[in-house]
N, C-alpha and C. Protein backbone atom coordinates (compact mmCIF):
# COMPACT_ATOMS: atom_id res chain seq x y z
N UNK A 1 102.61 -24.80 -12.11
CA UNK A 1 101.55 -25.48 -11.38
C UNK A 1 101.06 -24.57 -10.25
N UNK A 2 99.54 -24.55 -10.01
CA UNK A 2 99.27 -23.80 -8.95
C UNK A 2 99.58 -24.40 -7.49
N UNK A 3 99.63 -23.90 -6.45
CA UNK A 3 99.99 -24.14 -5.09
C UNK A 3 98.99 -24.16 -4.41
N UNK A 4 99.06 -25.27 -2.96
CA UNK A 4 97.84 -25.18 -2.44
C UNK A 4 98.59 -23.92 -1.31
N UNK A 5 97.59 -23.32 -0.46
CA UNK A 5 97.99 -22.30 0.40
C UNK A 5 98.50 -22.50 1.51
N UNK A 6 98.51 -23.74 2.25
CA UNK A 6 98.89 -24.11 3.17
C UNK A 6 98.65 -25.89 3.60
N UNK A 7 99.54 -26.07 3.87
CA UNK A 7 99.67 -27.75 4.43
C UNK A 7 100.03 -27.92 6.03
N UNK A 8 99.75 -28.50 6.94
CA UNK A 8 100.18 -28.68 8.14
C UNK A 8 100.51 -29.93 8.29
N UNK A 9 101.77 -29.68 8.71
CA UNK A 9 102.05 -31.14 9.47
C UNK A 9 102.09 -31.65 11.34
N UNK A 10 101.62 -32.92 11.22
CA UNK A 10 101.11 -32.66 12.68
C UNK A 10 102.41 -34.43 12.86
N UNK A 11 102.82 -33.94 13.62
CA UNK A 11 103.92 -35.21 14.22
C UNK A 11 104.64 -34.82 15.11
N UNK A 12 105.18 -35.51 16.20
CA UNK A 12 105.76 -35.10 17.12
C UNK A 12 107.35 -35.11 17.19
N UNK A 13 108.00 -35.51 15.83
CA UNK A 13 109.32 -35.51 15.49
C UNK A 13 109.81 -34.09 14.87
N UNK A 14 110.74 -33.50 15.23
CA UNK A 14 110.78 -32.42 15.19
C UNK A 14 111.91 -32.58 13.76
N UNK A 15 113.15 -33.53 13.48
CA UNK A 15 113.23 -33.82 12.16
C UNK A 15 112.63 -34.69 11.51
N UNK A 16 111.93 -35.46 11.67
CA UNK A 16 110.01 -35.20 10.40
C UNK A 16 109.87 -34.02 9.78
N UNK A 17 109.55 -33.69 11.07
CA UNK A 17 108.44 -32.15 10.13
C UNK A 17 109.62 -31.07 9.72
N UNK A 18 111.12 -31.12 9.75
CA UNK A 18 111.87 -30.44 8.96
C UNK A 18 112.04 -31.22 7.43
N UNK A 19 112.09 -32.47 7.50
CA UNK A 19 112.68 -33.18 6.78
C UNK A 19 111.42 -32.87 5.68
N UNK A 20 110.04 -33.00 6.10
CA UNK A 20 109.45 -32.61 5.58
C UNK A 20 108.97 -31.56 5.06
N UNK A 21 108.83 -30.47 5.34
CA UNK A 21 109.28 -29.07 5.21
C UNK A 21 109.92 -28.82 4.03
N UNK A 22 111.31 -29.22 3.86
CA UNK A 22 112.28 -29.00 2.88
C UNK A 22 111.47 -29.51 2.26
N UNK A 23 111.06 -30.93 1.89
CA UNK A 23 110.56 -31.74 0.91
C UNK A 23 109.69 -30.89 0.14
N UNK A 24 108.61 -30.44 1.11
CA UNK A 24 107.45 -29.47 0.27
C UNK A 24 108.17 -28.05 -0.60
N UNK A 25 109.19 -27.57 -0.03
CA UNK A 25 109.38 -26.26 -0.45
C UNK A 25 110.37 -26.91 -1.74
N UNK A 26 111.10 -28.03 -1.73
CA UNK A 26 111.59 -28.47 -3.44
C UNK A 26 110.57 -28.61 -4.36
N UNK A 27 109.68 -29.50 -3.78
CA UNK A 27 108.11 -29.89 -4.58
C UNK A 27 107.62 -28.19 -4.80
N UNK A 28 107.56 -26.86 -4.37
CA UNK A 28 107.21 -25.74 -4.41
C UNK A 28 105.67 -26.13 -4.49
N UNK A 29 104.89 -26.66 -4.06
CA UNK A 29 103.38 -26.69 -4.39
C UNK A 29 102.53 -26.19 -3.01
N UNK A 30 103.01 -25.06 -1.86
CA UNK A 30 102.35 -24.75 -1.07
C UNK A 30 102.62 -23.48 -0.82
N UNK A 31 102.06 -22.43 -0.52
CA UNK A 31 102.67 -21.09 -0.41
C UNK A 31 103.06 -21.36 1.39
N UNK A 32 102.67 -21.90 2.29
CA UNK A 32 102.82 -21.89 3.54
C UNK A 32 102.97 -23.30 4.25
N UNK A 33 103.64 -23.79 5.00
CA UNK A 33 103.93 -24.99 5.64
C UNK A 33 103.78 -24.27 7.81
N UNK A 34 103.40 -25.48 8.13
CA UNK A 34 103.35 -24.87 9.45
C UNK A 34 103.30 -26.78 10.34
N UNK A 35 103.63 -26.49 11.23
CA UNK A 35 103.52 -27.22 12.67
C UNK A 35 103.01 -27.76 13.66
N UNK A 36 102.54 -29.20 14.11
CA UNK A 36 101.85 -29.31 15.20
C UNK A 36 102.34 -30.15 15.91
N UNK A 37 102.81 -30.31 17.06
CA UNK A 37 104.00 -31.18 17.20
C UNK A 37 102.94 -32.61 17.87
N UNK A 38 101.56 -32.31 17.83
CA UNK A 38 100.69 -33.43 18.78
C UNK A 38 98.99 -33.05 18.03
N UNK A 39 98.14 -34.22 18.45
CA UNK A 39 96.56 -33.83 17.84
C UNK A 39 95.89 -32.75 18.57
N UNK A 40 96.36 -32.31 20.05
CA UNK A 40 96.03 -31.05 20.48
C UNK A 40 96.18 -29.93 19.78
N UNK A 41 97.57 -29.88 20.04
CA UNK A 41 98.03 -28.64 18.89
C UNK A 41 97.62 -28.28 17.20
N UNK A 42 97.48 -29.56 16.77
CA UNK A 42 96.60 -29.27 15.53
C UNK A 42 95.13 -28.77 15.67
N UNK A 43 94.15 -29.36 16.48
CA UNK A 43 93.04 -28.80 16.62
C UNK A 43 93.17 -27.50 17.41
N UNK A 44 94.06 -27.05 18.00
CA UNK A 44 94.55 -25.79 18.64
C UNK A 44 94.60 -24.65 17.28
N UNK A 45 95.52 -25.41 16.04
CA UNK A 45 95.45 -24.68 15.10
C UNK A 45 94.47 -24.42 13.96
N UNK A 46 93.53 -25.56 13.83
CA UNK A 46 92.52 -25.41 13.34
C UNK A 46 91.26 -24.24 13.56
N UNK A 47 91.19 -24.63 15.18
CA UNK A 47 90.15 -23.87 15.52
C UNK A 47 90.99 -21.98 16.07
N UNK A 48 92.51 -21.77 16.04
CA UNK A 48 92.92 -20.86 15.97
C UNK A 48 92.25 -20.55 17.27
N UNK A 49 93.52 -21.19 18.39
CA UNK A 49 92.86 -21.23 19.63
C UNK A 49 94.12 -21.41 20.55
N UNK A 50 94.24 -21.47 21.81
CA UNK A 50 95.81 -21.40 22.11
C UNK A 50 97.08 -20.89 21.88
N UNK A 51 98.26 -21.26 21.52
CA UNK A 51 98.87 -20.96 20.92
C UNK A 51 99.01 -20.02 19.43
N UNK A 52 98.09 -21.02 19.14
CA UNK A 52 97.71 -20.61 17.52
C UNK A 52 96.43 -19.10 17.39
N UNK A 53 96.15 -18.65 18.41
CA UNK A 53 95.01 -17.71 18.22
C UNK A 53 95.40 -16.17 18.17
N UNK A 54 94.79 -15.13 17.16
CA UNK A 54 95.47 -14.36 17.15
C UNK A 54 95.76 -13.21 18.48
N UNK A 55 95.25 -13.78 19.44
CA UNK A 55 95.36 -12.98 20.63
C UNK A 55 96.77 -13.22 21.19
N UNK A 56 97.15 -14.24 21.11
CA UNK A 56 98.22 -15.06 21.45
C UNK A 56 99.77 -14.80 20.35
N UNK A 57 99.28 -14.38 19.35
CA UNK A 57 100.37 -14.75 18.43
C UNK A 57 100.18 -13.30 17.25
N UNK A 58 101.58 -12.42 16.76
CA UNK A 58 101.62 -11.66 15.82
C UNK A 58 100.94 -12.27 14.24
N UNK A 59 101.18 -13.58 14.07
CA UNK A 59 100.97 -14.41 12.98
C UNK A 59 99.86 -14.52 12.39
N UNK A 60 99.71 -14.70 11.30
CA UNK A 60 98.45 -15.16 11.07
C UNK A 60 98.34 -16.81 10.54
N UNK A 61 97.43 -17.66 11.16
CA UNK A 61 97.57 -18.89 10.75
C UNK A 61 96.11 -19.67 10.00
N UNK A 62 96.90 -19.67 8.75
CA UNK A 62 95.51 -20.08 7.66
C UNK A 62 94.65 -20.97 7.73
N UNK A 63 93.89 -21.53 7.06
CA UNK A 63 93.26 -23.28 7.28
C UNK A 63 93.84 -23.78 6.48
N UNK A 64 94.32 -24.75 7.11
CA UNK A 64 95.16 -25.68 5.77
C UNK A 64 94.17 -26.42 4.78
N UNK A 65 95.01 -26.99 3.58
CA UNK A 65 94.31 -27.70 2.43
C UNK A 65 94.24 -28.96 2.86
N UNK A 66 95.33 -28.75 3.08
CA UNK A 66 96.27 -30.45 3.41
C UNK A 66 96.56 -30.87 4.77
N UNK A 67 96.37 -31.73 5.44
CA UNK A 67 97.01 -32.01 6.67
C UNK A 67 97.56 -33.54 6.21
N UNK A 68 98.95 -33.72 7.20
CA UNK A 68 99.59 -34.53 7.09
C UNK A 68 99.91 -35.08 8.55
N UNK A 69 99.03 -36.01 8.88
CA UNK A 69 98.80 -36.78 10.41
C UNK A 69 99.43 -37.93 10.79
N UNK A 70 100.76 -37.91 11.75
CA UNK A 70 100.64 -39.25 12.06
C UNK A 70 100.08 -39.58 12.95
N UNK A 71 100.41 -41.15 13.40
CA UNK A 71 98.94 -41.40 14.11
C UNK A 71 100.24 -41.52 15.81
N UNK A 72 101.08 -42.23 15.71
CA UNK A 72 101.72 -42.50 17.07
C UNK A 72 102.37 -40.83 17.17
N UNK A 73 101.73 -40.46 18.60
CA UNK A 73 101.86 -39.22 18.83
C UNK A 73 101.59 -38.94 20.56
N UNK A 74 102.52 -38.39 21.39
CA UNK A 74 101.93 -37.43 22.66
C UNK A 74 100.88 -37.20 22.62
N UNK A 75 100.14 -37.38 23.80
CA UNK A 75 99.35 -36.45 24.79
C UNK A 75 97.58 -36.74 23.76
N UNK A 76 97.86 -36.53 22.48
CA UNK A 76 96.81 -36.82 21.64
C UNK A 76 97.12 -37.44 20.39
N UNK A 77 96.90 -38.73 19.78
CA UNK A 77 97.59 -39.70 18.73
C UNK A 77 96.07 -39.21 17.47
N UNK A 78 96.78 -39.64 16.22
CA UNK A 78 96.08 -39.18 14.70
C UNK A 78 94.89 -39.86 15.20
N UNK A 79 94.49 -41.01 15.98
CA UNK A 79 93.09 -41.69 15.42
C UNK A 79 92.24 -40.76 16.76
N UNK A 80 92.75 -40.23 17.64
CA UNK A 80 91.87 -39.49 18.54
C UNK A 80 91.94 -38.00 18.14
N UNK A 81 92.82 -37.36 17.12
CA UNK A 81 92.51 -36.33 16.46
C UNK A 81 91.14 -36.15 15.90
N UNK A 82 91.11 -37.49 14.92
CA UNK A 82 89.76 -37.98 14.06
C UNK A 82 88.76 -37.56 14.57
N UNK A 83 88.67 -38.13 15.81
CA UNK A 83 87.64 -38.08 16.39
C UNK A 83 86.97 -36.88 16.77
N UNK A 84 87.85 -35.76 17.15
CA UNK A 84 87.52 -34.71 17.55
C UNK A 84 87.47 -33.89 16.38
N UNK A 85 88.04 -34.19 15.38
CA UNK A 85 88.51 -33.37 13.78
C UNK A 85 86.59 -33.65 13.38
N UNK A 86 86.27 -34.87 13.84
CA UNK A 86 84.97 -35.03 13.03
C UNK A 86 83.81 -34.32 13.76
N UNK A 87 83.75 -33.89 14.90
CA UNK A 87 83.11 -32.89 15.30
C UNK A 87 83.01 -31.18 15.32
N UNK A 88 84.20 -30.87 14.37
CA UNK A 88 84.63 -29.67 13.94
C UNK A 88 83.69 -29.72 12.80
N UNK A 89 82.74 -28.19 12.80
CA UNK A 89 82.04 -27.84 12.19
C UNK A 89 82.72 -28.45 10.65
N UNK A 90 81.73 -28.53 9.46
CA UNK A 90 81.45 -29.20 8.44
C UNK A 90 82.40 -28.17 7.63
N UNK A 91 81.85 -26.38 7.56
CA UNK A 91 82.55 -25.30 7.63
C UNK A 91 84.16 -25.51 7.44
N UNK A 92 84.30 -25.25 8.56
CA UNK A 92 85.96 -25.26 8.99
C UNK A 92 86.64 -26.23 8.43
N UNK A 93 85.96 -28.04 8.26
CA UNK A 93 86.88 -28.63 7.25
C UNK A 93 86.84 -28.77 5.94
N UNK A 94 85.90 -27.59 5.65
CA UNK A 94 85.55 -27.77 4.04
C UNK A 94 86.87 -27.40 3.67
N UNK A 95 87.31 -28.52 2.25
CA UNK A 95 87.93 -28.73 1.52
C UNK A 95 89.23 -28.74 2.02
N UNK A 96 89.36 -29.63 2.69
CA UNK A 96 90.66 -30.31 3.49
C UNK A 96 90.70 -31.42 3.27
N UNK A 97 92.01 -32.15 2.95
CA UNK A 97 92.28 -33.46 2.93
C UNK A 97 93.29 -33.68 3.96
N UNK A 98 92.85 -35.33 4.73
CA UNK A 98 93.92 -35.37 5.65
C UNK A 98 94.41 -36.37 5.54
N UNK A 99 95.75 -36.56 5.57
CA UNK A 99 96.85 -37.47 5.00
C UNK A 99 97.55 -38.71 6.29
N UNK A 100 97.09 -39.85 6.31
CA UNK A 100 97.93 -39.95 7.35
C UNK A 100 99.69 -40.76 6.91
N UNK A 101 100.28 -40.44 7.49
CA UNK A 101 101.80 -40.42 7.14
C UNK A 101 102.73 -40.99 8.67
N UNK A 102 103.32 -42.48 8.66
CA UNK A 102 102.99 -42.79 9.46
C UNK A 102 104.02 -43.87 9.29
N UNK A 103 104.80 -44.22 10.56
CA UNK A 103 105.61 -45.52 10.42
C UNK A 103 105.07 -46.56 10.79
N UNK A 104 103.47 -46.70 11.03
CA UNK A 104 102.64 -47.51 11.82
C UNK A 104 102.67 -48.52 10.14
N UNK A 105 102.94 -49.96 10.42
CA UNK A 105 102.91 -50.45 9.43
C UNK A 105 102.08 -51.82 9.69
N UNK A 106 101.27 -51.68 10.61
CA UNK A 106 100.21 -52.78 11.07
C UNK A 106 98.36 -52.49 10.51
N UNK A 107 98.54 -53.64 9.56
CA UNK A 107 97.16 -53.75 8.74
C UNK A 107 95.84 -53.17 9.34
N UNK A 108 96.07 -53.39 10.62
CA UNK A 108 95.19 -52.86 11.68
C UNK A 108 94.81 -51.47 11.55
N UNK A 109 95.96 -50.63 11.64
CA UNK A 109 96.10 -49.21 11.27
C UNK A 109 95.58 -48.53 10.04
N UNK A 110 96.40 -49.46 8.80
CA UNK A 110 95.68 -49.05 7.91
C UNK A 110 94.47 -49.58 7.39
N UNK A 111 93.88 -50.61 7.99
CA UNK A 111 92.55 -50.86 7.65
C UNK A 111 91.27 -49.99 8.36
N UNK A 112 92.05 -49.24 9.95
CA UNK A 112 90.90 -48.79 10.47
C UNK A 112 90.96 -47.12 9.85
N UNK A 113 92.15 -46.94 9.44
CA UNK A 113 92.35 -45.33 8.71
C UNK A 113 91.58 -45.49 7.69
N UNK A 114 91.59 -46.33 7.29
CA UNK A 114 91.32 -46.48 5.62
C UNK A 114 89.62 -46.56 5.34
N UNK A 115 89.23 -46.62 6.51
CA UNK A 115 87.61 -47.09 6.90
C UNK A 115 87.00 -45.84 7.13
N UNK A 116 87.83 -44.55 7.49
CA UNK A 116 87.59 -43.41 8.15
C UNK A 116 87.15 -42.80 6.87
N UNK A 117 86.50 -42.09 6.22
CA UNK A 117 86.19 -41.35 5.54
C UNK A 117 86.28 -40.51 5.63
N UNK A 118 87.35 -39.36 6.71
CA UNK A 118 88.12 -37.95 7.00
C UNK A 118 89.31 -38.15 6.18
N UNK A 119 90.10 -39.71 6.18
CA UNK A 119 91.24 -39.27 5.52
C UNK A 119 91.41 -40.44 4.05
N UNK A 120 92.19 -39.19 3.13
CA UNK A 120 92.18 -39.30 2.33
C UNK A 120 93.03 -40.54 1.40
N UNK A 121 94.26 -40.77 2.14
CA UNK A 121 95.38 -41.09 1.98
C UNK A 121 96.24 -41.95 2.98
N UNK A 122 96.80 -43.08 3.11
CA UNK A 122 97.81 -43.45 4.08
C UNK A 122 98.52 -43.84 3.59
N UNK A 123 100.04 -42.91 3.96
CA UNK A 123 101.14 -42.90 3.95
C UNK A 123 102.24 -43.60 4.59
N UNK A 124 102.99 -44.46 4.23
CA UNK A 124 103.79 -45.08 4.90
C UNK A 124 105.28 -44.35 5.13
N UNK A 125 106.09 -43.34 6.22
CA UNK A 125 107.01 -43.01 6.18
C UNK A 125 108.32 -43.26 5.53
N UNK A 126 108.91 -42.26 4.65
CA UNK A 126 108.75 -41.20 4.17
C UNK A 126 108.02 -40.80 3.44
N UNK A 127 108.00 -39.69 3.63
CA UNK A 127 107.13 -38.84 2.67
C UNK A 127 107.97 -38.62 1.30
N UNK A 128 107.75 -38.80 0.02
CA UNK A 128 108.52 -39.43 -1.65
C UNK A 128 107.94 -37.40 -2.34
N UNK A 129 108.83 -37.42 -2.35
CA UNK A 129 108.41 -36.00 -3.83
C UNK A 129 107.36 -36.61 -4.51
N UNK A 130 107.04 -37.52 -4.95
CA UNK A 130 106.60 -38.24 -6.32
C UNK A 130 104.75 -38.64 -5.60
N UNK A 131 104.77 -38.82 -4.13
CA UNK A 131 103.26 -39.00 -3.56
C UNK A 131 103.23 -37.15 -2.98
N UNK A 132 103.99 -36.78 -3.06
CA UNK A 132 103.44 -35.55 -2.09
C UNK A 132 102.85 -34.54 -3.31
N UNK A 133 103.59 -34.80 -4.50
CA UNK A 133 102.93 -34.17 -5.91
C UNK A 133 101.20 -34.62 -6.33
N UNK A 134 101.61 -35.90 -6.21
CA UNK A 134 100.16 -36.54 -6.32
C UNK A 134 98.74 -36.10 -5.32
N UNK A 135 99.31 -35.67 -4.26
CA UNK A 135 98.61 -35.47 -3.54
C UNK A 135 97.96 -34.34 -3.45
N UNK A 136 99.01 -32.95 -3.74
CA UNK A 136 98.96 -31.75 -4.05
C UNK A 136 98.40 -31.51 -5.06
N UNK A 137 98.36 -32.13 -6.49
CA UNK A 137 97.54 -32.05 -7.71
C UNK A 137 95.98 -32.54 -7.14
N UNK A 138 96.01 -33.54 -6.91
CA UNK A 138 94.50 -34.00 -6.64
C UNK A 138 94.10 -32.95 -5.92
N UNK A 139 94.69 -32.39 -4.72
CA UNK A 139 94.34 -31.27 -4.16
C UNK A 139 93.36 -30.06 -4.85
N UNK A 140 94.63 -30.19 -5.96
CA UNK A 140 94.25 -28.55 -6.98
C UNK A 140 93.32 -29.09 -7.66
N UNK A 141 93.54 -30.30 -8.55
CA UNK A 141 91.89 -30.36 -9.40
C UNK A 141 90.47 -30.64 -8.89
N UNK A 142 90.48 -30.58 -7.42
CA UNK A 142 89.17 -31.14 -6.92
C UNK A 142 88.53 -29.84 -6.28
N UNK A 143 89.33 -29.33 -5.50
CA UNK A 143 89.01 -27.83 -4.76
C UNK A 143 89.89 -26.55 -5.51
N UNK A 144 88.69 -25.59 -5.03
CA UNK A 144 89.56 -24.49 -5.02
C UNK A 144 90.75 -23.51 -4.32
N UNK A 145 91.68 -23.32 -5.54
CA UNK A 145 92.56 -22.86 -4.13
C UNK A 145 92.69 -21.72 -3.67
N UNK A 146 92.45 -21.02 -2.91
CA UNK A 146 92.62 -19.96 -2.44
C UNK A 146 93.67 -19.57 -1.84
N UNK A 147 93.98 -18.41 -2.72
CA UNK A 147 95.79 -17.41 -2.33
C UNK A 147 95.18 -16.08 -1.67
């Protein structure tokens, strides 16, 4: 199966985003996994700015395919990411899907995610081998992937 090139996960649990991590690299369907521990830091990494910019950092940090958002989060939460994610040039989110993944289990949440037309998907914590495949295929048959 082909791989998408990169997925980010944006949550402020630091075993989340390991737990998740492993998960993707059994599933093998991403050549790169990376980090945002808040919605700052993801749009930090999007726009390859802060932390994330190469002035700042030896690294190089890709655009992801995939983002994987929860919404209860520090300093900046998934639905005020949105907001700012939707003013990021048209460009920069071409062919991104964003996932939200999330212990928020109030109808509320997922009725106003679900209304958003940025994201693709809501996820109820954990993240299952069996949705993260699904997700990653739809990935591959809709866009192209670039290695």
């Amino acid at each position: 199966m082909k791989k998408v090139n990169c997925i980010l996960l944006v949550d402020d649990s630091p075993s989340t985003n390991f737990f998740n991590k492993k998960l993707i690299q059994v599933a093998d369907i991403a050549n790169e996994v990376h980090e945002a521990l808040n919605g700052i830091e993801a749009l930090d990494f999007l726009l390859k700015q802060g932390k994330f910019s190469e002035e700042h950092s030896s690294k190089k940090f890709p655009r992801p395919n995939i983002i994987f958002l929860d919404i209860n989060m520090p300093l900046m939460d998934g639905f005020e990411f949105l907001e700012h994610y939707s003013k990021i040039k048209k460009k920069v989110r071409a062919d991104m899907i964003v996932v939200f993944l999330t212990t928020s289990n109030w109808c509320k949440d997922r009725i106003k995610a679900l209304d958003n037309t940025l994201i693709f998907d809501y996820i109820e914590k954990p993240l299952e081998l069996s949705k993260l495949k699904t997700i990653a295929k739809h990935y591959i048959n809709n866009f192209e992937v670039l290695h």
